[in-house]
N, C-alpha and C. Protein backbone atom coordinates (compact mmCIF):
# COMPACT_ATOMS: atom_id res chain seq x y z
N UNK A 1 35.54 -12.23 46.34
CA UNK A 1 34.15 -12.13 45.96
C UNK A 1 33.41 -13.33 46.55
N UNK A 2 32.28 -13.09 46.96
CA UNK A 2 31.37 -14.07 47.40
C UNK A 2 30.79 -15.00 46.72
N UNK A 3 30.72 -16.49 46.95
CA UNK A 3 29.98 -17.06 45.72
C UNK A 3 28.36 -17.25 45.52
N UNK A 4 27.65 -15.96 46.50
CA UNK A 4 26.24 -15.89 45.89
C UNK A 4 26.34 -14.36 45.06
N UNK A 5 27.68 -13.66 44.84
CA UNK A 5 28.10 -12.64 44.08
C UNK A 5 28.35 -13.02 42.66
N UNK A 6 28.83 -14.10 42.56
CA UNK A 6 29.35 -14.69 41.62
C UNK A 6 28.37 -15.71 40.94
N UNK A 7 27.42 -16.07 41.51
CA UNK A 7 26.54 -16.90 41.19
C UNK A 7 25.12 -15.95 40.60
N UNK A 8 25.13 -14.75 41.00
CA UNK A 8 24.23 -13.75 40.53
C UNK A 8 24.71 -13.02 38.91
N UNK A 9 26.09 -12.80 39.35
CA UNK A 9 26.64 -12.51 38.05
C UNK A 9 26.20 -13.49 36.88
N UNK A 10 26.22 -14.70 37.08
CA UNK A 10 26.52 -15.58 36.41
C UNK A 10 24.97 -15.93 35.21
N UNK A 11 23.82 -15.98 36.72
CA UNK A 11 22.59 -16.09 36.26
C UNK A 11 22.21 -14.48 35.55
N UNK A 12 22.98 -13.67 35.45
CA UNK A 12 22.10 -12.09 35.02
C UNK A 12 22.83 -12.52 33.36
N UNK A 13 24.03 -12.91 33.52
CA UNK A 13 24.73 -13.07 31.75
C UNK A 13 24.24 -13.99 31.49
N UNK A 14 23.91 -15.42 31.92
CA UNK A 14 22.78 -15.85 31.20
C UNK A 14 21.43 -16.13 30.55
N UNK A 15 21.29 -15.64 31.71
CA UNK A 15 20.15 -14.78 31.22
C UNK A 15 19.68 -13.66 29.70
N UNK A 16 20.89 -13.02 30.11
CA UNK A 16 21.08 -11.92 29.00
C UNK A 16 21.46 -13.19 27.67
N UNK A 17 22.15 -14.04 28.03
CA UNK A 17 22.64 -14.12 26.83
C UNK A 17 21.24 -15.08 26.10
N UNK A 18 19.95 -15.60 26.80
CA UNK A 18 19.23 -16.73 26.88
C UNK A 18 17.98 -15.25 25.88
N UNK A 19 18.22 -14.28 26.76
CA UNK A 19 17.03 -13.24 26.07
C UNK A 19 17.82 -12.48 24.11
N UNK A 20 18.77 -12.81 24.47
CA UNK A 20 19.72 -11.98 22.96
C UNK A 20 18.56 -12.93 21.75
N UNK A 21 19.02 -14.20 22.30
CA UNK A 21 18.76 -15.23 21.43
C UNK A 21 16.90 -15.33 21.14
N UNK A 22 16.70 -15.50 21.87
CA UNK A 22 14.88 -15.39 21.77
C UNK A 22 14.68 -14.42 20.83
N UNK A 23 13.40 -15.26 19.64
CA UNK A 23 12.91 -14.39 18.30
C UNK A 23 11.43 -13.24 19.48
N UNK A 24 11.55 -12.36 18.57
CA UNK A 24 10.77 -11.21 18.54
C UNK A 24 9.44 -11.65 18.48
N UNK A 25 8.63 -11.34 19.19
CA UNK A 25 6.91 -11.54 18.72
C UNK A 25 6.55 -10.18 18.17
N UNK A 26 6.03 -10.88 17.12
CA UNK A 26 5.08 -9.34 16.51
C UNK A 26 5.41 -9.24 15.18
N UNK A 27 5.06 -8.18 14.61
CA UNK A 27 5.70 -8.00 13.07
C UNK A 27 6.69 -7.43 13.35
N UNK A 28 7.64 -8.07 11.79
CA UNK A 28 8.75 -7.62 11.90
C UNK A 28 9.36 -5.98 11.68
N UNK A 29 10.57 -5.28 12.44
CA UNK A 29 10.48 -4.02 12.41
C UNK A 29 11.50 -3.74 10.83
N UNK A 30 10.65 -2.40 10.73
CA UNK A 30 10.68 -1.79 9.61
C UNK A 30 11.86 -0.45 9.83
N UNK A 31 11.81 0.06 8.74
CA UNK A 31 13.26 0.88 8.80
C UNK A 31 12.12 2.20 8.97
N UNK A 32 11.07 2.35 8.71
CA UNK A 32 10.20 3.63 8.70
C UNK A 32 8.98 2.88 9.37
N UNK A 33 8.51 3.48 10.24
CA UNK A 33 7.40 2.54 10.98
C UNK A 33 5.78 2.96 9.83
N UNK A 34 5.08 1.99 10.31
CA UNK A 34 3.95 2.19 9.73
C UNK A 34 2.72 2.83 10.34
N UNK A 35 1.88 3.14 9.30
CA UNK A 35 0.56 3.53 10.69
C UNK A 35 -0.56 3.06 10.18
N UNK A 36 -1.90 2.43 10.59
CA UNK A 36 -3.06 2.26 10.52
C UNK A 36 -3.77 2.94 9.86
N UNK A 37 -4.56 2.64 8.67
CA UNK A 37 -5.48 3.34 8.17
C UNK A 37 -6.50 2.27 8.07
N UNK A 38 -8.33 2.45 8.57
CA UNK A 38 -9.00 2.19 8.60
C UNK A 38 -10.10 1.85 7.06
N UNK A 39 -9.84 0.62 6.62
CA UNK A 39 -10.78 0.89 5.25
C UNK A 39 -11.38 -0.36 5.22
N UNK A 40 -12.92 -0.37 4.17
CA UNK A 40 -13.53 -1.43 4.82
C UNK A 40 -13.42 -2.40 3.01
N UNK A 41 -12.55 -3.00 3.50
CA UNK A 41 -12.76 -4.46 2.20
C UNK A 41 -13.39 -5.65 2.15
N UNK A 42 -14.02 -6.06 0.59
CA UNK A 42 -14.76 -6.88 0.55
C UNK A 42 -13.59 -8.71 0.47
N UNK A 43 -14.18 -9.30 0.88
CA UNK A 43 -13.54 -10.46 0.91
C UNK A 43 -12.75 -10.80 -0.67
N UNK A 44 -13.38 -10.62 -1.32
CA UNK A 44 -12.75 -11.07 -2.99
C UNK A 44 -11.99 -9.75 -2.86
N UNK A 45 -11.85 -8.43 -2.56
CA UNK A 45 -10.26 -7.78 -2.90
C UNK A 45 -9.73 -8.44 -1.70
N UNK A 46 -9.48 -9.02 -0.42
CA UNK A 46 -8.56 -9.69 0.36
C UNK A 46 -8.35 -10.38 -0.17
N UNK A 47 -8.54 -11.68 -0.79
CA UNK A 47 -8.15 -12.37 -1.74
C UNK A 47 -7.32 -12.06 -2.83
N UNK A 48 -7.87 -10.93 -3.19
CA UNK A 48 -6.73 -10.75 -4.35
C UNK A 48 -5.42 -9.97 -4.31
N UNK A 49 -5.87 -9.42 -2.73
CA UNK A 49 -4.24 -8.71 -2.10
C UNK A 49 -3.53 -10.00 -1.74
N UNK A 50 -3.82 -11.09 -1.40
CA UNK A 50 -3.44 -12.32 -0.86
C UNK A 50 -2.56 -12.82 -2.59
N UNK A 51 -3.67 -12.87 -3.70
CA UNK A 51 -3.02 -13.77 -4.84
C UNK A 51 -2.18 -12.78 -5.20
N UNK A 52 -2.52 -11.43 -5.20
CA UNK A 52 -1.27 -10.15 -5.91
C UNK A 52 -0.05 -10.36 -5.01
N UNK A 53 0.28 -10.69 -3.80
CA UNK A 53 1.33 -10.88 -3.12
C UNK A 53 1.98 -11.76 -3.27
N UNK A 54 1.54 -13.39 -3.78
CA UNK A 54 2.39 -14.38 -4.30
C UNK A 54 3.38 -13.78 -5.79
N UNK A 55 2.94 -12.76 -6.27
CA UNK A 55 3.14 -12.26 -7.52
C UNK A 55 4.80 -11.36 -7.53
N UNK A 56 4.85 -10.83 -6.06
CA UNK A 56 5.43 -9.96 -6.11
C UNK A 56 7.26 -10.32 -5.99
N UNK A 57 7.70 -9.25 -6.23
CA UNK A 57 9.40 -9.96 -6.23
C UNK A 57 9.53 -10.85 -4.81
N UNK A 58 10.94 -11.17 -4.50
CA UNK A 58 10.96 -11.93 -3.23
C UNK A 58 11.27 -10.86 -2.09
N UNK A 59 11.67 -9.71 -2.48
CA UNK A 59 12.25 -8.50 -1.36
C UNK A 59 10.88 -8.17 -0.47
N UNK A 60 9.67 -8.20 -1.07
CA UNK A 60 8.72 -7.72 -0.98
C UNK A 60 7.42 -8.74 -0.42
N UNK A 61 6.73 -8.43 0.36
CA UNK A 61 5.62 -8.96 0.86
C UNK A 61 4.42 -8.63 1.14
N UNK A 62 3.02 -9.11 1.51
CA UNK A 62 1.31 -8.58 1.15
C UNK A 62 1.24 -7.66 2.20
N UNK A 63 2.54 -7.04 3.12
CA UNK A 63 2.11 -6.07 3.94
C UNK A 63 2.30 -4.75 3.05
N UNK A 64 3.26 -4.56 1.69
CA UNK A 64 3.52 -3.66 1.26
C UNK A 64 2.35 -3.70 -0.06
N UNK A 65 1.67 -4.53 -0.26
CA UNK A 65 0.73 -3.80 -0.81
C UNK A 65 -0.26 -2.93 -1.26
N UNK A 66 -0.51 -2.57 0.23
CA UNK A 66 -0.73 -1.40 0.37
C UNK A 66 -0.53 0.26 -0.13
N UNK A 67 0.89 0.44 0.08
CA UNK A 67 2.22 1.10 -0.28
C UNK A 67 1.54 0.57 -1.65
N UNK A 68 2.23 0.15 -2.31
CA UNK A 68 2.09 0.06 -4.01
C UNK A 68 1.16 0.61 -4.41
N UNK A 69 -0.28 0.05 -3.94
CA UNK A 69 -1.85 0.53 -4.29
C UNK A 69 -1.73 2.00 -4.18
N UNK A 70 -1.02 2.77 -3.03
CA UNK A 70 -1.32 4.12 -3.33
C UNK A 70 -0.69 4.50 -3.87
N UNK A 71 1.00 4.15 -4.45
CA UNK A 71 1.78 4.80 -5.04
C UNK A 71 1.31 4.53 -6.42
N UNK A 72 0.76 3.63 -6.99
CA UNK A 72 0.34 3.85 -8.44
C UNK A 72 -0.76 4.71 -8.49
N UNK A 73 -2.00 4.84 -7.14
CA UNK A 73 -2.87 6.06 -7.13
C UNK A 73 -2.33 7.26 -7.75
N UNK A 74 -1.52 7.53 -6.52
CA UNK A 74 -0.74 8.72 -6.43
C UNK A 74 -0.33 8.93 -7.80
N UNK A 75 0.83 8.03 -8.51
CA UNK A 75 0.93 8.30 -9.69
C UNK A 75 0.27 8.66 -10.94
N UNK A 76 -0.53 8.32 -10.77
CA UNK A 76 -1.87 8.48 -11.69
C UNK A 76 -2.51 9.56 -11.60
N UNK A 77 -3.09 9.73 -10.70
CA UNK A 77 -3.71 11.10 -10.30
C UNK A 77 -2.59 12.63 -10.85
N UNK A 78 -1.15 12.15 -10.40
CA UNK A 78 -0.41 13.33 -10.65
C UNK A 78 -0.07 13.49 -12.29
N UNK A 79 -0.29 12.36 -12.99
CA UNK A 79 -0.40 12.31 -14.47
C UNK A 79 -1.39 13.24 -14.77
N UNK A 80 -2.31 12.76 -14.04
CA UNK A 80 -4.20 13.42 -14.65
C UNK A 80 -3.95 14.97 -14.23
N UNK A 81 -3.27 15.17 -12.91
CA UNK A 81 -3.32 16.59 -12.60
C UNK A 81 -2.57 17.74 -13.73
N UNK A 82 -1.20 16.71 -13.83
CA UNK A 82 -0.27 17.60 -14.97
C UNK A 82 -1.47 17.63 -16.75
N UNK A 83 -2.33 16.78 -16.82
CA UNK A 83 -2.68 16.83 -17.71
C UNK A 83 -3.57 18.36 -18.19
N UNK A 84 -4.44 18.75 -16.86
CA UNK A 84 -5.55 19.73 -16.97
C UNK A 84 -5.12 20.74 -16.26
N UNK A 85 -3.44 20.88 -15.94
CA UNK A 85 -2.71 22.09 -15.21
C UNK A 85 -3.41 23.47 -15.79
N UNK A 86 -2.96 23.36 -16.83
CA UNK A 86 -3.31 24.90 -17.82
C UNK A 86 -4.75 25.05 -17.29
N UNK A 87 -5.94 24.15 -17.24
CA UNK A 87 -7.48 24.67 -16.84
C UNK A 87 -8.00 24.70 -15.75
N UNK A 88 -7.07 24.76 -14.64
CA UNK A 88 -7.77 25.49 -13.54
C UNK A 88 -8.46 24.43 -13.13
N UNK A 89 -8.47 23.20 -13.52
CA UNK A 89 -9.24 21.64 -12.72
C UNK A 89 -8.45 21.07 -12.06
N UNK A 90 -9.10 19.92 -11.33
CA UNK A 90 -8.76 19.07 -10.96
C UNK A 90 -8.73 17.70 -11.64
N UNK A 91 -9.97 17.73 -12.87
CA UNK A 91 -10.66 16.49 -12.97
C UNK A 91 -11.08 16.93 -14.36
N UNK A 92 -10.19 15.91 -15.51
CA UNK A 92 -10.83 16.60 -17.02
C UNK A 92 -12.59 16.62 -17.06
N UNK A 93 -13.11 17.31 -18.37
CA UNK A 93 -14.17 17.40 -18.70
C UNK A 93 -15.13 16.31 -18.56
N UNK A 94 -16.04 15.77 -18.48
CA UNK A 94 -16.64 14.59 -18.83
C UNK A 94 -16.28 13.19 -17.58
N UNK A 95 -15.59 13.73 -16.91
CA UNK A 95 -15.48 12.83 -15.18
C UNK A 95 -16.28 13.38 -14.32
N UNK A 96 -17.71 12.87 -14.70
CA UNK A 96 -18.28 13.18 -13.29
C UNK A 96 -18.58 12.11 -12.35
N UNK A 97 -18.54 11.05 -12.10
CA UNK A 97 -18.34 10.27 -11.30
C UNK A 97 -17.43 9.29 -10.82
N UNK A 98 -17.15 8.69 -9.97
CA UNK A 98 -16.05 7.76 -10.15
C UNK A 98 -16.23 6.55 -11.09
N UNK A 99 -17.33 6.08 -11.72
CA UNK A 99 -17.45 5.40 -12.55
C UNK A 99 -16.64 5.68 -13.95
N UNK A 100 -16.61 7.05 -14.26
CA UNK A 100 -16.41 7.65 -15.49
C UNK A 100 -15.17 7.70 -15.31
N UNK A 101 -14.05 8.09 -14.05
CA UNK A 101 -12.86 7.37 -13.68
C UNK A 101 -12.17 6.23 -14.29
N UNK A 102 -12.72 5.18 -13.48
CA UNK A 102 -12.49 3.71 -14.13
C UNK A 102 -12.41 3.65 -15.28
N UNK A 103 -13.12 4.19 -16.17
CA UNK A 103 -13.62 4.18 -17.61
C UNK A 103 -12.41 4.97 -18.36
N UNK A 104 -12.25 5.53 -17.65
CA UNK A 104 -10.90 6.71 -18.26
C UNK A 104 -9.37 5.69 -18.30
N UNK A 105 -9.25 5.31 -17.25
CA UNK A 105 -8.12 4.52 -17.08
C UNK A 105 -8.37 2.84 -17.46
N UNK A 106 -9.31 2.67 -18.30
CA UNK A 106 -9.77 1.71 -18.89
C UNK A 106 -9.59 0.48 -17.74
N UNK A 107 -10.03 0.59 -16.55
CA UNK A 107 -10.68 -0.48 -15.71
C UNK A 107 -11.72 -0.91 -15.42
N UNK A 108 -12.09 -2.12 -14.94
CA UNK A 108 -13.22 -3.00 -15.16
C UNK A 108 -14.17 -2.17 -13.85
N UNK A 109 -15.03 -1.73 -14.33
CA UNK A 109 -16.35 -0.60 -13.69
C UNK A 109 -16.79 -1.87 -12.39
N UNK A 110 -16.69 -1.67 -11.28
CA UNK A 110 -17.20 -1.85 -10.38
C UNK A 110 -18.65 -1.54 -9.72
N UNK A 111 -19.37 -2.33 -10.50
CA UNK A 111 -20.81 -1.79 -10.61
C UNK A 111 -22.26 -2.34 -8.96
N UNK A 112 -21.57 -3.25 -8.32
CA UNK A 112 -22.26 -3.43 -7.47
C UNK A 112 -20.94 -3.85 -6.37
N UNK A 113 -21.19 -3.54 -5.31
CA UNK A 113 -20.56 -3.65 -3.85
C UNK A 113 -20.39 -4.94 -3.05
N UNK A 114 -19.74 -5.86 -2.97
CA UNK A 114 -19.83 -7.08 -2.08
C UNK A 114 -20.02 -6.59 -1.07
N UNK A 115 -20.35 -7.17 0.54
CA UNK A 115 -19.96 -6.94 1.59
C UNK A 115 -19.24 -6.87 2.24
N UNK A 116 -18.65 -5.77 2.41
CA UNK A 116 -17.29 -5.42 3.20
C UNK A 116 -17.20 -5.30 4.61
N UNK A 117 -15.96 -5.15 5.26
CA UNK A 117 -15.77 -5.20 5.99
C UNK A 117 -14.44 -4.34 7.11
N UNK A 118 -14.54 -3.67 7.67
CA UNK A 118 -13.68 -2.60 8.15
C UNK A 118 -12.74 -3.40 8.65
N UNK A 119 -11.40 -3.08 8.20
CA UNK A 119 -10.21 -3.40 8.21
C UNK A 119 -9.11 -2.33 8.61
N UNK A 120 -7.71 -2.86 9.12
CA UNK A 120 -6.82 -1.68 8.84
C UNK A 120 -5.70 -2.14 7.69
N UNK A 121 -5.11 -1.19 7.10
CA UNK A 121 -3.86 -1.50 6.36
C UNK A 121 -3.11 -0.72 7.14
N UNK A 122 -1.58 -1.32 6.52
CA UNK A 122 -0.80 -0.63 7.26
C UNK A 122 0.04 0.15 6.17
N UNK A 123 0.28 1.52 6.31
CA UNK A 123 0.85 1.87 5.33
C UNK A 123 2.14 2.63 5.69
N UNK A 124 3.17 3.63 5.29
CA UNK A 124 3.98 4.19 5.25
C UNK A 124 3.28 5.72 5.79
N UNK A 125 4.21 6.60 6.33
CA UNK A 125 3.80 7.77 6.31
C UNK A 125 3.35 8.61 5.36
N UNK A 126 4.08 8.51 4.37
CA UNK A 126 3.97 9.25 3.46
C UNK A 126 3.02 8.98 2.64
N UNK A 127 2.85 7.79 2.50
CA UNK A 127 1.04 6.88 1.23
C UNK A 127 0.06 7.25 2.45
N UNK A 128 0.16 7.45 3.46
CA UNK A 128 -1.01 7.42 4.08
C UNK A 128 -1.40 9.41 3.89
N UNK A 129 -0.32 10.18 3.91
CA UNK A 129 -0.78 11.23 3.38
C UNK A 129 -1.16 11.15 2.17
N UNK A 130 -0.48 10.64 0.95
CA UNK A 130 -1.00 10.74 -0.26
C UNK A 130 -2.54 10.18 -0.38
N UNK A 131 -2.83 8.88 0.91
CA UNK A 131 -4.21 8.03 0.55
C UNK A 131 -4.74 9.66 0.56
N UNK A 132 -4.91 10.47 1.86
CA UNK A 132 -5.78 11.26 2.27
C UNK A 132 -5.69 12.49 0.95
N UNK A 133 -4.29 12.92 0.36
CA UNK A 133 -4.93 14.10 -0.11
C UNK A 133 -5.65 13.20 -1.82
N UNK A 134 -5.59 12.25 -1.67
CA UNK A 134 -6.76 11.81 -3.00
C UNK A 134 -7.75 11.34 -2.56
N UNK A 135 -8.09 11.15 -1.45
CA UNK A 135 -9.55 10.68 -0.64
C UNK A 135 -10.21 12.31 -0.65
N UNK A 136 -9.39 13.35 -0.11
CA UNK A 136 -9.79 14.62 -0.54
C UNK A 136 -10.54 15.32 -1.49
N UNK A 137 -9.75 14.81 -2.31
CA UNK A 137 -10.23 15.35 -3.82
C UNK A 137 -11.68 14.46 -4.37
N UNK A 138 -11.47 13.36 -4.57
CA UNK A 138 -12.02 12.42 -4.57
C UNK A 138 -13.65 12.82 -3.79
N UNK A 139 -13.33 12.88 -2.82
CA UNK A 139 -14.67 13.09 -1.72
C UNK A 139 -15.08 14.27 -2.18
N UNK A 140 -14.23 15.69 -2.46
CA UNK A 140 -15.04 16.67 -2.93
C UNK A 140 -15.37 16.59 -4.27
N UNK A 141 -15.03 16.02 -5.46
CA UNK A 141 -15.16 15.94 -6.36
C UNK A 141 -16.80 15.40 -6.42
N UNK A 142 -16.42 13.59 -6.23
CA UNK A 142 -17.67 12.62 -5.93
C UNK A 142 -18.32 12.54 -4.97
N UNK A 143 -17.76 12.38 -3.94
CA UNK A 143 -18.27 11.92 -2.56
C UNK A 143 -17.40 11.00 -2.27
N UNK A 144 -16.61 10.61 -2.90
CA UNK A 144 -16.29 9.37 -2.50
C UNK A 144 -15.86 9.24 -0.75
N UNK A 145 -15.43 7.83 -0.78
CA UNK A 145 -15.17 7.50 0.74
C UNK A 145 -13.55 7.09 0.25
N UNK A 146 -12.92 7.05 1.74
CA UNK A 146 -11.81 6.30 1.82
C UNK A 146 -11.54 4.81 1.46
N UNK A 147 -12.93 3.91 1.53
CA UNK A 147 -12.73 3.06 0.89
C UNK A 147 -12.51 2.34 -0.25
N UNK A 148 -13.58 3.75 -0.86
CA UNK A 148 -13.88 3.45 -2.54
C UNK A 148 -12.13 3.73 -3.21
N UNK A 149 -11.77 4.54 -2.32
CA UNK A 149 -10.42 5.51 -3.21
C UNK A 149 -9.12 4.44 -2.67
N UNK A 150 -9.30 3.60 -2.07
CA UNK A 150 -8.37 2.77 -1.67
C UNK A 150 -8.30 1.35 -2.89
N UNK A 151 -9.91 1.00 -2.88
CA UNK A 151 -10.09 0.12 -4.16
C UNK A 151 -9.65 0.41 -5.23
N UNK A 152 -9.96 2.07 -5.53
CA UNK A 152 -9.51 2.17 -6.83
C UNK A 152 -7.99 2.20 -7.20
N UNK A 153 -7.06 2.59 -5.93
CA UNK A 153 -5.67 2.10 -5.91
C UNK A 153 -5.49 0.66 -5.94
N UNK A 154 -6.24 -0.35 -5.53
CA UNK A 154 -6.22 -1.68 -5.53
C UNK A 154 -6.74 -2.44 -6.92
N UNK A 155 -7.24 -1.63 -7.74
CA UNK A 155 -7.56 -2.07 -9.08
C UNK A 155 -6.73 -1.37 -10.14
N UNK A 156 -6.13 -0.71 -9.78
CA UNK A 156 -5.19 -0.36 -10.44
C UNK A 156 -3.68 -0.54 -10.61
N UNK A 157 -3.38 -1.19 -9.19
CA UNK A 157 -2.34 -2.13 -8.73
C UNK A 157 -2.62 -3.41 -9.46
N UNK A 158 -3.97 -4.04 -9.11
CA UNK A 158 -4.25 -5.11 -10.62
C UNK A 158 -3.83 -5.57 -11.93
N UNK A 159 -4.44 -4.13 -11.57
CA UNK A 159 -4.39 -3.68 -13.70
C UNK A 159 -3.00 -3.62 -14.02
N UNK A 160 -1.52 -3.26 -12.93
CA UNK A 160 -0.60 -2.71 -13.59
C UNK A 160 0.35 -3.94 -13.52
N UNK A 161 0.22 -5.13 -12.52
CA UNK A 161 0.48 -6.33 -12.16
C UNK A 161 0.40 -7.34 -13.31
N UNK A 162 -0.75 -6.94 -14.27
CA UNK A 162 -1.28 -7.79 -15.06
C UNK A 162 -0.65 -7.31 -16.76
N UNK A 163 -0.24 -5.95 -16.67
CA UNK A 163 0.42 -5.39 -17.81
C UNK A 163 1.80 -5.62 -17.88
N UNK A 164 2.20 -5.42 -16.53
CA UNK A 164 3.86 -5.32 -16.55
C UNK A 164 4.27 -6.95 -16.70
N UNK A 165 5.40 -6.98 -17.42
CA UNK A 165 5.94 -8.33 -17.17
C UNK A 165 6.83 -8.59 -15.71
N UNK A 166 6.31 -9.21 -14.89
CA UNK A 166 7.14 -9.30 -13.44
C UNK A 166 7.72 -9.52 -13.69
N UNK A 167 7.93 -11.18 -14.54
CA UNK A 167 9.23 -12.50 -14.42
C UNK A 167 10.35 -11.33 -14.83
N UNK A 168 10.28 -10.13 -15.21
CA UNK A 168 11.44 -9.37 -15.55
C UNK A 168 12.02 -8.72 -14.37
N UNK A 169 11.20 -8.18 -13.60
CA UNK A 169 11.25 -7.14 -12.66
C UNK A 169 12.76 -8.46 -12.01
N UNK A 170 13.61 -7.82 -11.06
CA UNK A 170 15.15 -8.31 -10.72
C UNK A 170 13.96 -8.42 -9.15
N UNK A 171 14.67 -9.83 -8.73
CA UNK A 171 14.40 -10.30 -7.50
C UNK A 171 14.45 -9.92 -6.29
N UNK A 172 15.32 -9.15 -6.35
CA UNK A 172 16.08 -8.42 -4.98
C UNK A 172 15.15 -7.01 -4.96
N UNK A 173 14.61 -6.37 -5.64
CA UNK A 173 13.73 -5.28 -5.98
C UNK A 173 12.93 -4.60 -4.25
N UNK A 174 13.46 -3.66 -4.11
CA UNK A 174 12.84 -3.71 -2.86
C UNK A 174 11.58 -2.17 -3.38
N UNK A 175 10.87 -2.03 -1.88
CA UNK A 175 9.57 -1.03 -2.52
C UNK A 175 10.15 0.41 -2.71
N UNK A 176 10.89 0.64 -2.19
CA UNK A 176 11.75 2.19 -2.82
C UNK A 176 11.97 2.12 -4.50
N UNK A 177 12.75 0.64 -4.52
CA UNK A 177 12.74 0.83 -6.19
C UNK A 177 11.41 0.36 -6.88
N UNK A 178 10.75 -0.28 -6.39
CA UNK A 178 9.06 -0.58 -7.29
C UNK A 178 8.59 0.44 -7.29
N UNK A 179 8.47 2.00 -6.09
CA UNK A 179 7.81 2.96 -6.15
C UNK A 179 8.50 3.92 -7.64
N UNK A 180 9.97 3.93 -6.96
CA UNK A 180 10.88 4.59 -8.25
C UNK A 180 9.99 4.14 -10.32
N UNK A 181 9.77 2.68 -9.98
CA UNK A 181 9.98 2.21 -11.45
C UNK A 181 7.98 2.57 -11.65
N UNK A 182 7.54 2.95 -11.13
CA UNK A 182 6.44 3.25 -11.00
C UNK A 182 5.81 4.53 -11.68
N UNK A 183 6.52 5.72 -11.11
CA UNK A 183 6.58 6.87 -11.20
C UNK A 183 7.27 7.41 -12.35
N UNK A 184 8.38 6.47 -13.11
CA UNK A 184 9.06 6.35 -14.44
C UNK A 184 7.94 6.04 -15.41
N UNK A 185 6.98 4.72 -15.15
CA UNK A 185 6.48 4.36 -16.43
C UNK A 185 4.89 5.49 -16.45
N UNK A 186 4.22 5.87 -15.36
CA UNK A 186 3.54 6.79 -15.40
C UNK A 186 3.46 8.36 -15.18
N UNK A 187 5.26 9.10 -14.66
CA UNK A 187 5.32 10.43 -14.94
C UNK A 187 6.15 11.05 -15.54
């Protein structure tokens, strides 16, 4: 063998072995990829996705907040749905706005709008269908927007943060089982 044969070999495995080692730029990869959903938040809920994320077990981080916000939506909504099955609704008697919502699930009425700002979250496949079929309903019901129906998963993620005792929740807790323990205490 030649020694600019051998000297090529030499620089391609180190090479290789120089690239193994080098960290990844970017976010880190996920076992289910995520996708973009467009919603516009006011600075005080970024903030409080920011303080709700110091909150959360250690498995877990403020990218999956998201995920949570709709899975307690989701949960909720499918409570309310099983509730008015038998009547042919969507939406008991006496909910006619999303105000009257809040009020139902005894949360603090969001009565004037900060200035927001169009953002993306990143969510799971599957919350990002669930965002849409309750942005659905939601929009035909009220009008609502995708944003409003994202808040109201984000105040309700609040609300359930602030009821549940964490310091209990087990450390290692990843979002398969937060969604699981979710869907237990509300279906």
């Amino acid at each position: 063998m030649s020694t600019s044969k051998i000297k090529k070999k030499r620089q391609a495995s180190t090479l290789a072995a120089l690239l193994e080692e080098k960290p990844k730029r970017g976010r880190p990869p996920r076992a289910v990829s995520r996708q973009n959903v467009y919603v516009a938040l006011s600075q005080e809920q970024k903030k409080k996705m920011t303080e709700l994320a110091t909150q959360l077990p250690e498995g877990l981080s403020r990218a999956d907040l998201p995920d949570l916000a709709i899975s307690i939506l989701s949960a909720r909504f499918e409570a309310l749905r099983q509730a008015v099955a038998d009547r042919e609704r969507e939406m008991p008697e006496g909910i006619t706005d999303l105000e009257s919502l809040y009020l139902l699930w005894d949360l603090p009425v969001q009565i004037k709008e900060d200035e927001s700002k169009w953002t993306s979250i990143r969510v799971s496949p599957q919350q990002a269908i669930e965002l849409g079929r309750i942005h659905g309903t939601l929009n035909a019901v009220f009008g609502a927007n995708r944003s409003q129906t994202f808040s109201l998963g984000l105040v309700l993620l609040t609300h359930f943060m602030a009821d549940e005792s964490i310091s209990d929740w087990p450390t290692s807790m990843t979002l398969s089982g937060l969604r699981k323990k979710i869907h237990s205490i509300y279906l």
